[in-house]
PDB file of N, CA and C in Angstrom:
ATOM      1  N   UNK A   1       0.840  -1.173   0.000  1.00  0.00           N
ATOM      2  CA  UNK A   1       0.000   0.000   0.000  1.00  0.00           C
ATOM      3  C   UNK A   1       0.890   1.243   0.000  1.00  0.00           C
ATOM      4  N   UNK A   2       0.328   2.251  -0.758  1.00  0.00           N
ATOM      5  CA  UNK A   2       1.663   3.478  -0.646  1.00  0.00           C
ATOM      6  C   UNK A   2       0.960   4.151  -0.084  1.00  0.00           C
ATOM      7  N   UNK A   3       1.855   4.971   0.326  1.00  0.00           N
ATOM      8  CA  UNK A   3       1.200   5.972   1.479  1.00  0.00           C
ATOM      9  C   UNK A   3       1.812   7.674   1.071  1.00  0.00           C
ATOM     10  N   UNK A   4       1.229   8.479   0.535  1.00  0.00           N
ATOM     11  CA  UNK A   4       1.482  10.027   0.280  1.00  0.00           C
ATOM     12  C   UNK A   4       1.720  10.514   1.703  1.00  0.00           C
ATOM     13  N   UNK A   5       3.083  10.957   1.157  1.00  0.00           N
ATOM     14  CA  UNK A   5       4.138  11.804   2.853  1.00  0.00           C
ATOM     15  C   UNK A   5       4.396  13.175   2.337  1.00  0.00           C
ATOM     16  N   UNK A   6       4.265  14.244   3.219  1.00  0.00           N
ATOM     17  CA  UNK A   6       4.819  15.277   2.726  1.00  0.00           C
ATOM     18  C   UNK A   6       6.163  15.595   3.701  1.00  0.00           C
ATOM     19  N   UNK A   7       7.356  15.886   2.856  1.00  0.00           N
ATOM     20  CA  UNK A   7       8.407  16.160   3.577  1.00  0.00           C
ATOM     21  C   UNK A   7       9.053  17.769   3.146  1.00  0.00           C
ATOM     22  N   UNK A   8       9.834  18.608   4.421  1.00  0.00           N
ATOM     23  CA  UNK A   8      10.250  19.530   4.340  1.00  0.00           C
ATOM     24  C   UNK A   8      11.812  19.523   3.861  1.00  0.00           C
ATOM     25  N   UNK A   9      12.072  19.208   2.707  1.00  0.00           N
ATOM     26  CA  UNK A   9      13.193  19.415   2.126  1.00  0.00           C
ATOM     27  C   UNK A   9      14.189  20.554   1.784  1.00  0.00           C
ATOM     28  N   UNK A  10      15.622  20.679   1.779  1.00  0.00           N
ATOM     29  CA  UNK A  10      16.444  21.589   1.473  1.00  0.00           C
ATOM     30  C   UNK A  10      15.490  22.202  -0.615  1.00  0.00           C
ATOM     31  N   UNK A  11      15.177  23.103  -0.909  1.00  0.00           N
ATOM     32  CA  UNK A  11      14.663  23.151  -2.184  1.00  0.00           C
ATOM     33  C   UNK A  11      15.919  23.133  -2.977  1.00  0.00           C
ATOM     34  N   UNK A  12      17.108  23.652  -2.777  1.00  0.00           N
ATOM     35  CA  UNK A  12      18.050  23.047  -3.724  1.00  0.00           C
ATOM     36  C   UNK A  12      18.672  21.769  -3.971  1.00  0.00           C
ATOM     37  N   UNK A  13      18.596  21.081  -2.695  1.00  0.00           N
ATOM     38  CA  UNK A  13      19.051  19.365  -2.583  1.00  0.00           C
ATOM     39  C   UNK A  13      17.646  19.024  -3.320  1.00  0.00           C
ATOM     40  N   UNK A  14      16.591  19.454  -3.164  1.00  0.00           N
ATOM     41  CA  UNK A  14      15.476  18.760  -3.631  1.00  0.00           C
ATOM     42  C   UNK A  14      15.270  18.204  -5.722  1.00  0.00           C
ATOM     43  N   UNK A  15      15.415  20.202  -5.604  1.00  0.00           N
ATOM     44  CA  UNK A  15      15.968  20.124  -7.342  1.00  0.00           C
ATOM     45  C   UNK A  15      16.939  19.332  -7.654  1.00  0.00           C
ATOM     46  N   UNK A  16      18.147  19.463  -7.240  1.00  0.00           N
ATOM     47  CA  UNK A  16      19.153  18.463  -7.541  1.00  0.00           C
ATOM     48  C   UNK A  16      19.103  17.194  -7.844  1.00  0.00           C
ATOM     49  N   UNK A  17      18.227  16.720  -6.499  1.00  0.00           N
ATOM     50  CA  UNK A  17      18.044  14.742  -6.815  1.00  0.00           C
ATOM     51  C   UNK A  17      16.714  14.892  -7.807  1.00  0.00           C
ATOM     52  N   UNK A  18      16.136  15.909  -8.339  1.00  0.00           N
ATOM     53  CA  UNK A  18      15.070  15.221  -8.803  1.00  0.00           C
ATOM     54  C   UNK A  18      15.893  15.950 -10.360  1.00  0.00           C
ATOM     55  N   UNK A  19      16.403  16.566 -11.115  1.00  0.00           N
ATOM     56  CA  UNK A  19      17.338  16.810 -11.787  1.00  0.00           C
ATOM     57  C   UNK A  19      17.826  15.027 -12.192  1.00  0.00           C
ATOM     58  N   UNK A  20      18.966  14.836 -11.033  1.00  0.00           N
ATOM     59  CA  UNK A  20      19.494  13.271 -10.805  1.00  0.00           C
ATOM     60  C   UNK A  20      18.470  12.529 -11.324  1.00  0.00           C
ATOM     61  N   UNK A  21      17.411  12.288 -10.813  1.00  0.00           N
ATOM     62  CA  UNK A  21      16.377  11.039 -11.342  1.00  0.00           C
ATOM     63  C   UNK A  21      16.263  11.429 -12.507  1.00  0.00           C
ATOM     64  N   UNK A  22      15.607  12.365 -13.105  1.00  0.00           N
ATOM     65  CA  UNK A  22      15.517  12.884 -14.490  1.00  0.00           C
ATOM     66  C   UNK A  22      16.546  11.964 -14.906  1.00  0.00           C
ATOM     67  N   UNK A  23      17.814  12.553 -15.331  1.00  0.00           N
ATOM     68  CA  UNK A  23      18.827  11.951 -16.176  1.00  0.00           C
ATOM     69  C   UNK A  23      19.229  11.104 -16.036  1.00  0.00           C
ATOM     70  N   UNK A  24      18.615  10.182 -15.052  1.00  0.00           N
ATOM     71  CA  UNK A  24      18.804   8.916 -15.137  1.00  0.00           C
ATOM     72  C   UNK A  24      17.414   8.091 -15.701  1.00  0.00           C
ATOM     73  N   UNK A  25      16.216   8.761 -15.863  1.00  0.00           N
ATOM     74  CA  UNK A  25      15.046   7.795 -15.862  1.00  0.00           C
ATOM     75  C   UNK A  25      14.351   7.622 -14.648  1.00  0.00           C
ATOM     76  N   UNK A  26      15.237   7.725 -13.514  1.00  0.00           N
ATOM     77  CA  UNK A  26      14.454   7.029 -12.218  1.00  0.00           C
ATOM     78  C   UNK A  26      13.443   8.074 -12.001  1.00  0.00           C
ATOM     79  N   UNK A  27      12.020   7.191 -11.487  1.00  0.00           N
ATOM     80  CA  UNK A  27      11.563   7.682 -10.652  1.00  0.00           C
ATOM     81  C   UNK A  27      11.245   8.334  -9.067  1.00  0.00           C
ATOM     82  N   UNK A  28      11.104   9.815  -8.847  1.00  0.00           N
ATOM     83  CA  UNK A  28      11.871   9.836  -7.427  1.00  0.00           C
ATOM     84  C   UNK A  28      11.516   9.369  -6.404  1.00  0.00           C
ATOM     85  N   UNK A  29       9.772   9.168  -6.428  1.00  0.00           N
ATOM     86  CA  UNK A  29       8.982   8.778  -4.681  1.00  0.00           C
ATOM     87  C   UNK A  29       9.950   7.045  -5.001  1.00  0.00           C
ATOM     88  N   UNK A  30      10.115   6.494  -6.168  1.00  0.00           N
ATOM     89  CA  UNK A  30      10.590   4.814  -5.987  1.00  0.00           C
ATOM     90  C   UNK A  30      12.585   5.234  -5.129  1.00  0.00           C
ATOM     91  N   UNK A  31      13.108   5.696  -5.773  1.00  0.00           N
ATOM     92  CA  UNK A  31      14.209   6.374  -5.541  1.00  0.00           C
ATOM     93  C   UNK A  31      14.431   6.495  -4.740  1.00  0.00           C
ATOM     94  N   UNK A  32      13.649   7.469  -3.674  1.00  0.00           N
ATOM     95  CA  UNK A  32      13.757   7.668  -2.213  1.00  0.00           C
ATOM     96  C   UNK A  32      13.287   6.390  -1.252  1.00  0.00           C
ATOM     97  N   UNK A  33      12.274   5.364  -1.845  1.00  0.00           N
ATOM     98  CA  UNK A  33      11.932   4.362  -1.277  1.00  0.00           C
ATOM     99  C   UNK A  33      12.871   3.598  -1.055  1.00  0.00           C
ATOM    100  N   UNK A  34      13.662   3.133  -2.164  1.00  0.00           N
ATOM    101  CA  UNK A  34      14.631   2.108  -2.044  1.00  0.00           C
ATOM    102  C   UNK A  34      15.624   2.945  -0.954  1.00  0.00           C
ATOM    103  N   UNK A  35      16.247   4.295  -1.124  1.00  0.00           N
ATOM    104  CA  UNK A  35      16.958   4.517   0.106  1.00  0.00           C
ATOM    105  C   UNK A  35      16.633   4.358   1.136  1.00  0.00           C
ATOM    106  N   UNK A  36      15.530   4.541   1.287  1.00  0.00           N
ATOM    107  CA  UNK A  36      15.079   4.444   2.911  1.00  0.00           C
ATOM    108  C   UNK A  36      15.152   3.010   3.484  1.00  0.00           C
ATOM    109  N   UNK A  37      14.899   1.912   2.446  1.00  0.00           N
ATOM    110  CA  UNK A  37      14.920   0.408   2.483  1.00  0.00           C
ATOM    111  C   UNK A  37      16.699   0.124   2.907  1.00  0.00           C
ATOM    112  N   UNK A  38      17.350   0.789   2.309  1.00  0.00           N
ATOM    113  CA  UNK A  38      18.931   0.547   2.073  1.00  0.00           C
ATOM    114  C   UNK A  38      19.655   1.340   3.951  1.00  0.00           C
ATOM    115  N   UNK A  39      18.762   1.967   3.811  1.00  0.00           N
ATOM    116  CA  UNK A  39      19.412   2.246   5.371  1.00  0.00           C
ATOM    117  C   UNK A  39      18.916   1.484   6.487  1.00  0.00           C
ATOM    118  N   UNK A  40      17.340   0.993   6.358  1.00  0.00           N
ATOM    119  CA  UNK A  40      17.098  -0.085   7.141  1.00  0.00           C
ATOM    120  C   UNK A  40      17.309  -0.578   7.346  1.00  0.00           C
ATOM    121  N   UNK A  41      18.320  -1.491   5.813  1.00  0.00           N
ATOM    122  CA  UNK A  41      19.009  -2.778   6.070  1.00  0.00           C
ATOM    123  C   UNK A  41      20.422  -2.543   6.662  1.00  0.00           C
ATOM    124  N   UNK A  42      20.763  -1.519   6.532  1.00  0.00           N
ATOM    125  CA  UNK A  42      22.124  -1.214   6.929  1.00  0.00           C
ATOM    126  C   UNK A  42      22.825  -1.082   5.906  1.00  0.00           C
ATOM    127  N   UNK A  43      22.682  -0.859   4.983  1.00  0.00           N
ATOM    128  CA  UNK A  43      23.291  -1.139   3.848  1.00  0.00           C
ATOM    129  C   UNK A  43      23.920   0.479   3.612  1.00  0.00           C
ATOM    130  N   UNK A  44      23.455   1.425   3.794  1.00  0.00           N
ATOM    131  CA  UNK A  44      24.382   2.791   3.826  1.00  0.00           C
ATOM    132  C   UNK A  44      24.089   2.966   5.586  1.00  0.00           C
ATOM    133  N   UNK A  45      25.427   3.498   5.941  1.00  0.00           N
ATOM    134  CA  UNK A  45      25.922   3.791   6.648  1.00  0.00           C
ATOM    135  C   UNK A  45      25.788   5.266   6.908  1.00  0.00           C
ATOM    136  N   UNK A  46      25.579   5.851   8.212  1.00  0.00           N
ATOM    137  CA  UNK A  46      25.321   7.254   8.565  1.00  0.00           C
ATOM    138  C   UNK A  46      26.755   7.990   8.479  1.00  0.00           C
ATOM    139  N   UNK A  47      27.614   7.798   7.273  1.00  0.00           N
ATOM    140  CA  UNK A  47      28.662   8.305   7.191  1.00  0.00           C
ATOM    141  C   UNK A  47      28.571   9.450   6.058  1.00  0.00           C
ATOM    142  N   UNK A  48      27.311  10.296   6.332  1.00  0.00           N
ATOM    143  CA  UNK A  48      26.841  11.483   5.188  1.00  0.00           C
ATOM    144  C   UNK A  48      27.619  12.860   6.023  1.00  0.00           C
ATOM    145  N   UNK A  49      28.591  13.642   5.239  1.00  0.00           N
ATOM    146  CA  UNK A  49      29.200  14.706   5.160  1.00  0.00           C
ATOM    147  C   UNK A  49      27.528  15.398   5.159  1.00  0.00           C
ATOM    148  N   UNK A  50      27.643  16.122   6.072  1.00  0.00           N
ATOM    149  CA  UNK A  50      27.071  17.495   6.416  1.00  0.00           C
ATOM    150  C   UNK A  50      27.704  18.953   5.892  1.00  0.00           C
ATOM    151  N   UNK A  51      27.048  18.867   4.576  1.00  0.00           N
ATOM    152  CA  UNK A  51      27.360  20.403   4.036  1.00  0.00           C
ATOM    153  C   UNK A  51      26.610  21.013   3.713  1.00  0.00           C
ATOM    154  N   UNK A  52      26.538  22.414   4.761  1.00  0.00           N
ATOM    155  CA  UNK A  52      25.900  23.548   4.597  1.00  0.00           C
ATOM    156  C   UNK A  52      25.452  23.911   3.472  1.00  0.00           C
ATOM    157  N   UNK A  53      24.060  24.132   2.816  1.00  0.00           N
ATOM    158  CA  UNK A  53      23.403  23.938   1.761  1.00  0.00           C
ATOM    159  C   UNK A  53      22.427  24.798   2.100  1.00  0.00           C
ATOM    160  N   UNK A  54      22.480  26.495   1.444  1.00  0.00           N
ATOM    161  CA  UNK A  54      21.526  27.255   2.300  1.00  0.00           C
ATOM    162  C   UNK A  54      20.516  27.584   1.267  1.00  0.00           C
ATOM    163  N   UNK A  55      19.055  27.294   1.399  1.00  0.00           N
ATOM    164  CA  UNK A  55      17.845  27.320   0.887  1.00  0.00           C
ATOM    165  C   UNK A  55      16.944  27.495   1.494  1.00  0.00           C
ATOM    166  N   UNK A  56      15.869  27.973   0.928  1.00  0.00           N
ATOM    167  CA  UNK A  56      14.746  27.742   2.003  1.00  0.00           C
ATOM    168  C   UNK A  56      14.229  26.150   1.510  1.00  0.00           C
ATOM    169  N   UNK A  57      13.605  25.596   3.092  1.00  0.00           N
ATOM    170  CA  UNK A  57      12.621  24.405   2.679  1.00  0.00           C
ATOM    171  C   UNK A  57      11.885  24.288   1.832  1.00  0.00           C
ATOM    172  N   UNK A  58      11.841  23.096   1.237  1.00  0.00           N
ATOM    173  CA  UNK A  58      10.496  22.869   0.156  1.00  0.00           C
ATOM    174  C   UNK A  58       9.650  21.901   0.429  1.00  0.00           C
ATOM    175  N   UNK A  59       8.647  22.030   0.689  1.00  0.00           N
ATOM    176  CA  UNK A  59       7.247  21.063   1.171  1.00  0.00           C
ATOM    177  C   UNK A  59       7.823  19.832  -0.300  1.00  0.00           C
ATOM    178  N   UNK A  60       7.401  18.382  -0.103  1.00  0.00           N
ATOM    179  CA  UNK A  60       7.111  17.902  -1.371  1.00  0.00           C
ATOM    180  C   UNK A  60       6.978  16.751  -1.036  1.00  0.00           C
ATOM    181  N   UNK A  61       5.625  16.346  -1.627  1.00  0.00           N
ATOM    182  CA  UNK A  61       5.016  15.028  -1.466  1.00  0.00           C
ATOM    183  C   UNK A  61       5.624  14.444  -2.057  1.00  0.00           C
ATOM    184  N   UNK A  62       5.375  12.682  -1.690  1.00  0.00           N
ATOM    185  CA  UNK A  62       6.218  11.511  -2.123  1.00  0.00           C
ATOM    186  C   UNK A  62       5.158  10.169  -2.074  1.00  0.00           C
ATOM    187  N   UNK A  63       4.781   9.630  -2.786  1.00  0.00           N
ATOM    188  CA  UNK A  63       3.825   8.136  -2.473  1.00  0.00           C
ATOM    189  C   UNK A  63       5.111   7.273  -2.427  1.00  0.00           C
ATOM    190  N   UNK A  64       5.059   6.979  -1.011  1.00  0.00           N
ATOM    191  CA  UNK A  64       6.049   5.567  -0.883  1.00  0.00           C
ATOM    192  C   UNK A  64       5.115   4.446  -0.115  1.00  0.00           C
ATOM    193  N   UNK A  65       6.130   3.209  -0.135  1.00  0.00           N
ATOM    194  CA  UNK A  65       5.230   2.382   0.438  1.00  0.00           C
ATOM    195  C   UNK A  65       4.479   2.200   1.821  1.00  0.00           C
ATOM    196  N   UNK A  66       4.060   1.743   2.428  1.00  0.00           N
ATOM    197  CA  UNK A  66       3.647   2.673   3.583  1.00  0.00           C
ATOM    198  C   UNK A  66       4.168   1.926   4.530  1.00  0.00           C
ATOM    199  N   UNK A  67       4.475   0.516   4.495  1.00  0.00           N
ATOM    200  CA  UNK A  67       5.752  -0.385   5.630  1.00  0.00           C
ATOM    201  C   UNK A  67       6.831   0.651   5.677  1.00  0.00           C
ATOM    202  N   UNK A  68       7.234   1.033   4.904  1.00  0.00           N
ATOM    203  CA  UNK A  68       8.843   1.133   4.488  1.00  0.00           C
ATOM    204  C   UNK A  68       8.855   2.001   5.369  1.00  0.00           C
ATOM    205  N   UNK A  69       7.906   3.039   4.868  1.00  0.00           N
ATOM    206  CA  UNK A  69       7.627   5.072   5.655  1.00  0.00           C
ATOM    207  C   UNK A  69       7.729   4.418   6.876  1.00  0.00           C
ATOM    208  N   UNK A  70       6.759   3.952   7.390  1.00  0.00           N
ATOM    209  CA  UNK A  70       6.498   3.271   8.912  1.00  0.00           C
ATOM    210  C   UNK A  70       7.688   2.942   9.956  1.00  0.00           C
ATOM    211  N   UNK A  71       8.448   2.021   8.921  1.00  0.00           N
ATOM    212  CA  UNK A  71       9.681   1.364   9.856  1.00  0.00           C
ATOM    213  C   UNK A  71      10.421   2.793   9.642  1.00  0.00           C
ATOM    214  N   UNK A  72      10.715   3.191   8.304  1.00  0.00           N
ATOM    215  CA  UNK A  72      11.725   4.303   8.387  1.00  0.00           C
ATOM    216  C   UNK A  72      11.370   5.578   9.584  1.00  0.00           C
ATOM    217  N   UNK A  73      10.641   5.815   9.710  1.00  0.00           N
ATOM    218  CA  UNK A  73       9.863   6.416  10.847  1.00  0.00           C
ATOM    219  C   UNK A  73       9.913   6.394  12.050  1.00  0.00           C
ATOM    220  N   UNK A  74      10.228   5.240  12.196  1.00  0.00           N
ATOM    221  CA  UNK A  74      10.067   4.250  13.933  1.00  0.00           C
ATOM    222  C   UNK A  74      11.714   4.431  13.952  1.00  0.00           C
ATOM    223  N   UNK A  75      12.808   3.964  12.587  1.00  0.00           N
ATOM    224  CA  UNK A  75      14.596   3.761  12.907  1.00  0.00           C
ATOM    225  C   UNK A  75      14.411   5.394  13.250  1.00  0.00           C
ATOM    226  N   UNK A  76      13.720   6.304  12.504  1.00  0.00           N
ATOM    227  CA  UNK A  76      14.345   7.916  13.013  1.00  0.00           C
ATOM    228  C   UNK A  76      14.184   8.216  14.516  1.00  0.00           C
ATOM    229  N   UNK A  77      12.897   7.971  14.498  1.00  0.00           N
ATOM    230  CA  UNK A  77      12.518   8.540  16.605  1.00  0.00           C
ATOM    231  C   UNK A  77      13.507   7.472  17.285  1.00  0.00           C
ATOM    232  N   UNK A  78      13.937   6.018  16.816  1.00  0.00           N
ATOM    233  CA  UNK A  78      14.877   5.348  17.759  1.00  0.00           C
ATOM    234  C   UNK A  78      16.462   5.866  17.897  1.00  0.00           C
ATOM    235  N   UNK A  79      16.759   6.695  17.035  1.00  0.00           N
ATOM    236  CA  UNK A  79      17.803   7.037  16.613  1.00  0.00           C
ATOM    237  C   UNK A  79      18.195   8.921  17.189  1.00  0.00           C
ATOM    238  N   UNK A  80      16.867   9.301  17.409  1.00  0.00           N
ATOM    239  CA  UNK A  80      16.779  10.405  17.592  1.00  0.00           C
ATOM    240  C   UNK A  80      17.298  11.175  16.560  1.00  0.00           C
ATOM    241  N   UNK A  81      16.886  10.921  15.044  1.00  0.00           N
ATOM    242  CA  UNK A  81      16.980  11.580  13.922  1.00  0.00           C
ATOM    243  C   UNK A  81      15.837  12.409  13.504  1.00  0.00           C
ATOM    244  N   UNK A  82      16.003  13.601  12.781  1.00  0.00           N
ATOM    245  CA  UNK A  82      14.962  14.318  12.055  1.00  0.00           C
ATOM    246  C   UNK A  82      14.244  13.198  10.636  1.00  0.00           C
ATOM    247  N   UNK A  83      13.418  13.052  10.278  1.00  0.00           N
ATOM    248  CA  UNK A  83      12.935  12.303   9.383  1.00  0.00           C
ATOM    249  C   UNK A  83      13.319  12.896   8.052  1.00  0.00           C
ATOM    250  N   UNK A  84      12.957  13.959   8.034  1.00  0.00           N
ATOM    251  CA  UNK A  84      13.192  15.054   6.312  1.00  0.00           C
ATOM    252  C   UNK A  84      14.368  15.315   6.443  1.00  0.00           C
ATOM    253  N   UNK A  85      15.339  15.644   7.649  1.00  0.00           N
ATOM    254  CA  UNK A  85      16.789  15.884   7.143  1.00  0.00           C
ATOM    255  C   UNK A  85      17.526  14.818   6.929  1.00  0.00           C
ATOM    256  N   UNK A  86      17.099  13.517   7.972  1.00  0.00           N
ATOM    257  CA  UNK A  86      17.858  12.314   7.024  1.00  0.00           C
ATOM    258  C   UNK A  86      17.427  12.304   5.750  1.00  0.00           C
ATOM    259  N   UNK A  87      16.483  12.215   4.934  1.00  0.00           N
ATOM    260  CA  UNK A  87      16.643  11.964   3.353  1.00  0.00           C
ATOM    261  C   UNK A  87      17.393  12.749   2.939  1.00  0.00           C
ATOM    262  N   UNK A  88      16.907  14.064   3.489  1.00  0.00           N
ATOM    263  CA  UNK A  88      17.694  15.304   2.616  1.00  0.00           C
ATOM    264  C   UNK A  88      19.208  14.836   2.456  1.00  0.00           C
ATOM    265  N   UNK A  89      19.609  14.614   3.450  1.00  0.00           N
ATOM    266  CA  UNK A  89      21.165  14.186   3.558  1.00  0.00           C
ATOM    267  C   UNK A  89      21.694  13.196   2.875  1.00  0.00           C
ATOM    268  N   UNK A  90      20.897  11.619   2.970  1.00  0.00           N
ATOM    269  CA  UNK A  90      21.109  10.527   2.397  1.00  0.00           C
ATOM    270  C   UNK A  90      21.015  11.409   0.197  1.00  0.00           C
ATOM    271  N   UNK A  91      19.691  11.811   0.050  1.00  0.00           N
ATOM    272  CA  UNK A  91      19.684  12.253  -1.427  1.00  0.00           C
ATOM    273  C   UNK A  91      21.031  12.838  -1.515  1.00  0.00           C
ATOM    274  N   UNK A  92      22.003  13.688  -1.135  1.00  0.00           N
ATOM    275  CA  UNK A  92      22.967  14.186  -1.485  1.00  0.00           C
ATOM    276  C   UNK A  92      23.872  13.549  -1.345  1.00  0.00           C
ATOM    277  N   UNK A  93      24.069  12.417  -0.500  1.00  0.00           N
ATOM    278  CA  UNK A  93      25.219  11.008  -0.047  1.00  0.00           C
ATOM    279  C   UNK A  93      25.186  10.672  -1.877  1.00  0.00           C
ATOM    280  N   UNK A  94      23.439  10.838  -1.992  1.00  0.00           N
ATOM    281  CA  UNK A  94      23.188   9.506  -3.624  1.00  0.00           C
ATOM    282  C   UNK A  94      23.893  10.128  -4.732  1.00  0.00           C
ATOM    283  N   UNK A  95      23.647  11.041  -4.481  1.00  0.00           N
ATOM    284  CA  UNK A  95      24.124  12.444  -5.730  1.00  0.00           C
ATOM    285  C   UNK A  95      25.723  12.439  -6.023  1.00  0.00           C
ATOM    286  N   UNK A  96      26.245  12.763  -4.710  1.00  0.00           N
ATOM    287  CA  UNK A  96      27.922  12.282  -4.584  1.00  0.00           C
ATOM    288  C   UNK A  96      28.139  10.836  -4.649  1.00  0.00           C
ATOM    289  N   UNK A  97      27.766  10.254  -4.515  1.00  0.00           N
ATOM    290  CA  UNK A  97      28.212   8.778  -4.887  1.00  0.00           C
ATOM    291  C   UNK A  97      28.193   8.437  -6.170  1.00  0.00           C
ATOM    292  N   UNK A  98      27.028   8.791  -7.063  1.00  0.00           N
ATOM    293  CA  UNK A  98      26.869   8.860  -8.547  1.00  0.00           C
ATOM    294  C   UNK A  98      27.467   9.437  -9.480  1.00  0.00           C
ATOM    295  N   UNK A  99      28.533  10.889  -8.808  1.00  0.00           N
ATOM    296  CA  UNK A  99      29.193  11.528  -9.678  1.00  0.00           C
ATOM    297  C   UNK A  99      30.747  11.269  -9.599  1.00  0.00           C
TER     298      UNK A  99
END
């Protein structure tokens, strides 16, 4: 079942990964799904460089699956993470890793 999330994103990290999906084909709500799946599993590591990236927020909905949102949801409050700034962060990990 997917579930429509609205998240408060950096608007230039936002353009950027969705830029990224563009030129690649990908779609972004699937895009961001599988990351969120990939950190669940452990599979990326909270080893994301924090760089100052000054924008204002951008609201922007996403239909992801609605387990995934859920657990990803539950690892942030266990973790004592922000929910929208981990993606924000992880999307720019994806961005630098790709280039």
């Amino acid at each position: 079942m997917q579930k429509k999330v609205t998240l408060s994103l950096n608007s230039v990290v936002y353009h950027n990964f969705q830029s990224f999906c563009e030129k690649r084909a990908l779609m972004l709500s699937k895009k961001i799904e599988l990351i969120m799946r990939d950190i669940l599993a452990n599979k990326i590591k909270d080893e994301i460089i924090n760089k100052p990236i000054k924008s204002k927020p951008q609201k922007v909905t996403l239909s992801i699956d609605g387990k995934t949102y859920s657990d990803f949801q539950k690892f942030c409050e266990a973790h004592a993470l922000m929910l929208s700034k981990k993606i924000e962060l992880t999307l720019v990990q994806t961005m630098e890793a790709e280039n």
